[in-house]
Protein backbone atom coordinates (compact mmCIF):
# COMPACT_ATOMS: atom_id res chain seq x y z
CA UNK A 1 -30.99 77.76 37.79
CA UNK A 2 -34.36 77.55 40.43
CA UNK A 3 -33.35 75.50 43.66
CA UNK A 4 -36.59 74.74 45.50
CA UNK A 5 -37.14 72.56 48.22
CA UNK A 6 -40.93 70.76 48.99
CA UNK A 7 -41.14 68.89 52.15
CA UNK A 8 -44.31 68.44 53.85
CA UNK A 9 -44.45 66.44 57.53
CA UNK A 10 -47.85 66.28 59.18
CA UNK A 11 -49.58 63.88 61.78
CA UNK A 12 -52.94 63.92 61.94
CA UNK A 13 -56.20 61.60 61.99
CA UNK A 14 -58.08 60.13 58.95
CA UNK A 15 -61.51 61.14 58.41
CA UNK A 16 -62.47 58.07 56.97
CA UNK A 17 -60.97 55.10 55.16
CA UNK A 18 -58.19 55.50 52.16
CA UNK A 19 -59.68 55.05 48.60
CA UNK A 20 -57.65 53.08 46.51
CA UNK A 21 -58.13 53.26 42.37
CA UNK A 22 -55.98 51.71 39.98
CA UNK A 23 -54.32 53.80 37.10
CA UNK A 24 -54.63 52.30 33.49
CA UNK A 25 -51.38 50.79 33.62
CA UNK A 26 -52.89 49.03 37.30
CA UNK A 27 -50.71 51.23 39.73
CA UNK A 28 -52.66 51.44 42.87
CA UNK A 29 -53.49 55.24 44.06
CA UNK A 30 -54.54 55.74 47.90
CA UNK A 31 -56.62 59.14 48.55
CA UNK A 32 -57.86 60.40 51.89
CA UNK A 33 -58.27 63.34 54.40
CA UNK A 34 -56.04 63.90 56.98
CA UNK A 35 -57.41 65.94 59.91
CA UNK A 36 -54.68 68.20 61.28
CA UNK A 37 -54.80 70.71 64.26
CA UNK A 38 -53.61 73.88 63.99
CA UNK A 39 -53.19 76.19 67.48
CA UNK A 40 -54.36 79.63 67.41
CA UNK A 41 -52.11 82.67 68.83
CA UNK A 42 -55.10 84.51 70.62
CA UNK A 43 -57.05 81.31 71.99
CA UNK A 44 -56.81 78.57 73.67
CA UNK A 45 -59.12 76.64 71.17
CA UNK A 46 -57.18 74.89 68.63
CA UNK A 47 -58.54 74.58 64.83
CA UNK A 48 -58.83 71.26 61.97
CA UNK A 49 -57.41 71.79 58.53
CA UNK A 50 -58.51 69.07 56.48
CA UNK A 51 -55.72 67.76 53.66
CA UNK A 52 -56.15 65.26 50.84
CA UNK A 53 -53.48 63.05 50.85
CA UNK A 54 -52.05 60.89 47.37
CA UNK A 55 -49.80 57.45 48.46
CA UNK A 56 -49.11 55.87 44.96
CA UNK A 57 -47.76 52.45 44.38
CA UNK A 58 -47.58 49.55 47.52
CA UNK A 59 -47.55 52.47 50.11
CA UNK A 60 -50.92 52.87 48.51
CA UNK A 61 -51.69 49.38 49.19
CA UNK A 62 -50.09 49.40 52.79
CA UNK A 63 -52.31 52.42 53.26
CA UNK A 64 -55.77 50.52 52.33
CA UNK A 65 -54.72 47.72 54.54
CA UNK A 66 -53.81 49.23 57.90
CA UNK A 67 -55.35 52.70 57.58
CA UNK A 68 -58.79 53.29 58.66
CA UNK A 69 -60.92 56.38 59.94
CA UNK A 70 -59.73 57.71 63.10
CA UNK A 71 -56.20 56.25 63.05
CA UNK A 72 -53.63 58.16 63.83
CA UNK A 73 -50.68 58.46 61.24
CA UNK A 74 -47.48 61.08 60.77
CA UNK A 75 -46.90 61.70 56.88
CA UNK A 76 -43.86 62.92 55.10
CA UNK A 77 -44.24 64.21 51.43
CA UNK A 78 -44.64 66.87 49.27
CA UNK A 79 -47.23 69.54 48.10
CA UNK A 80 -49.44 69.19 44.98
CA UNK A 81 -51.43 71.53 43.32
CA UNK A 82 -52.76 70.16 39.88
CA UNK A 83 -55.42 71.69 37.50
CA UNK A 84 -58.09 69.78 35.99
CA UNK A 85 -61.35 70.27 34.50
CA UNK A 86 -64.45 68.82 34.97
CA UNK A 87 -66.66 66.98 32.75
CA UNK A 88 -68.53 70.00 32.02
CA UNK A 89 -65.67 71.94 30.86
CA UNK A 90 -64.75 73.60 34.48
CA UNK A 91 -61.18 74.20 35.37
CA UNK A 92 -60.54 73.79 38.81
CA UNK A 93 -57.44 73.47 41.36
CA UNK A 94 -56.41 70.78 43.68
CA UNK A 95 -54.31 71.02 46.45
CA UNK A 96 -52.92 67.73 47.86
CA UNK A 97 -50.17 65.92 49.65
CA UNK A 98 -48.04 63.14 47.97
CA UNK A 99 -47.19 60.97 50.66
CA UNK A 100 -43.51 59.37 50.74
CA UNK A 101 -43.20 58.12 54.30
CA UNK A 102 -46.05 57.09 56.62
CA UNK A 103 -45.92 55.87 60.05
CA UNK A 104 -48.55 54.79 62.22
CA UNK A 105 -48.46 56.22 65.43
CA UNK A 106 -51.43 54.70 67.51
CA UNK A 107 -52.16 51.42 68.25
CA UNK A 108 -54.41 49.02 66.00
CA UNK A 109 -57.98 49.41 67.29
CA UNK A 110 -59.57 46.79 68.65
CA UNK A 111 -62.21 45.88 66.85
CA UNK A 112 -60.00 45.16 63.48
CA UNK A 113 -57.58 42.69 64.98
CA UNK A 114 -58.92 39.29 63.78
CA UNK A 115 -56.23 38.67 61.61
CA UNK A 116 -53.13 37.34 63.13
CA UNK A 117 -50.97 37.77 60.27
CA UNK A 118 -51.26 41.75 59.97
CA UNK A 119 -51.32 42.54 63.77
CA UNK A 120 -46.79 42.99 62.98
CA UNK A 121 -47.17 45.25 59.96
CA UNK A 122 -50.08 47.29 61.93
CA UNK A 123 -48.55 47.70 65.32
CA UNK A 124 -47.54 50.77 66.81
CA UNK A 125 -44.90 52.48 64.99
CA UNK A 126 -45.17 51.05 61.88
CA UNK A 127 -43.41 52.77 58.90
CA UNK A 128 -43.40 52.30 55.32
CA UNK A 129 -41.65 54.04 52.21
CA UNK A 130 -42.91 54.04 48.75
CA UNK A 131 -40.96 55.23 45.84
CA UNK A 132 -41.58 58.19 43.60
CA UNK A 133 -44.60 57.59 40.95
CA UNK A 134 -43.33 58.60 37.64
CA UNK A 135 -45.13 61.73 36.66
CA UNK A 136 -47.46 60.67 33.62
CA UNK A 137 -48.98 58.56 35.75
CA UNK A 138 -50.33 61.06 38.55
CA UNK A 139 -52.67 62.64 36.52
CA UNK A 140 -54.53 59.39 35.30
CA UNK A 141 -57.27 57.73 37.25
CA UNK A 142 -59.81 55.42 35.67
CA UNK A 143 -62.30 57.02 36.43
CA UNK A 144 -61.55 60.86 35.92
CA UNK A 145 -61.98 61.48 39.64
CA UNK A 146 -60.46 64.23 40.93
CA UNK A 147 -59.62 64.70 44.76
């Protein structure tokens, strides 16, 4: 019997707006880069990873609608790696981050406040939870996009 255990809880900046595509079956999927820093022991500089991030279903939706480049969000989910090939016959790896939980953790920017009615559902501290995509449907996008 294999116990495992995959949590994954980062905060970080988006690096430009979420993507959303529809599966066949119309379940919204959200994609985008989170920009995480990451200290180093023998400077003072710090360093970016960059991770792709998967929200599936209406945190997918909830991602589209408040999430924009340079907001700041905390994410809690669990590591990916798929294999795919491309349409020339490539295989090739991807290493992502299926979100469960996200919060918002800065303020909505100015600029993007013209609508009343989603200044609530935007406003600091915001958190949503989506549930678990069933696993057929992961691997699907309409158009064959991997990320």
């Amino acid at each position: 019997m294999a116990v495992g255990f995959n949590k994954v809880v980062l905060i970080g900046r988006l690096t430009k707006d979420p993507e959303v595509r529809y599966t066949p079956a119309g379940i919204p999927v959200a994609h985008f880069t989170l920009a995480v820093d990451r200290s180093r022991s023998s400077s003072k500089e710090n360093e970016t990873d960059f991770i792709d991030i998967v929200a599936w279903q209406k945190l997918a939706e909830i991602c589209q609608q408040y999430l924009g480049k340079g907001r700041l969000v905390a994410i809690d989910g669990r590591l990916q790696i798929r294999n795919y090939e491309t349409k020339d016959g490539q295989k090739r790896k991807a290493v992502e981050v299926v979100a469960n939980d996200m919060k918002i953790l800065d303020s909505k920017p100015q600029k993007s406040e013209s609508s009343a009615g989603s200044q609530s559902a935007g406003a600091r501290g915001a958190e949503v939870q989506a549930p678990a995509p069933e696993p057929e449907e992961e691997m699907v996008l309409q158009d064959d996009m991997p990320f």
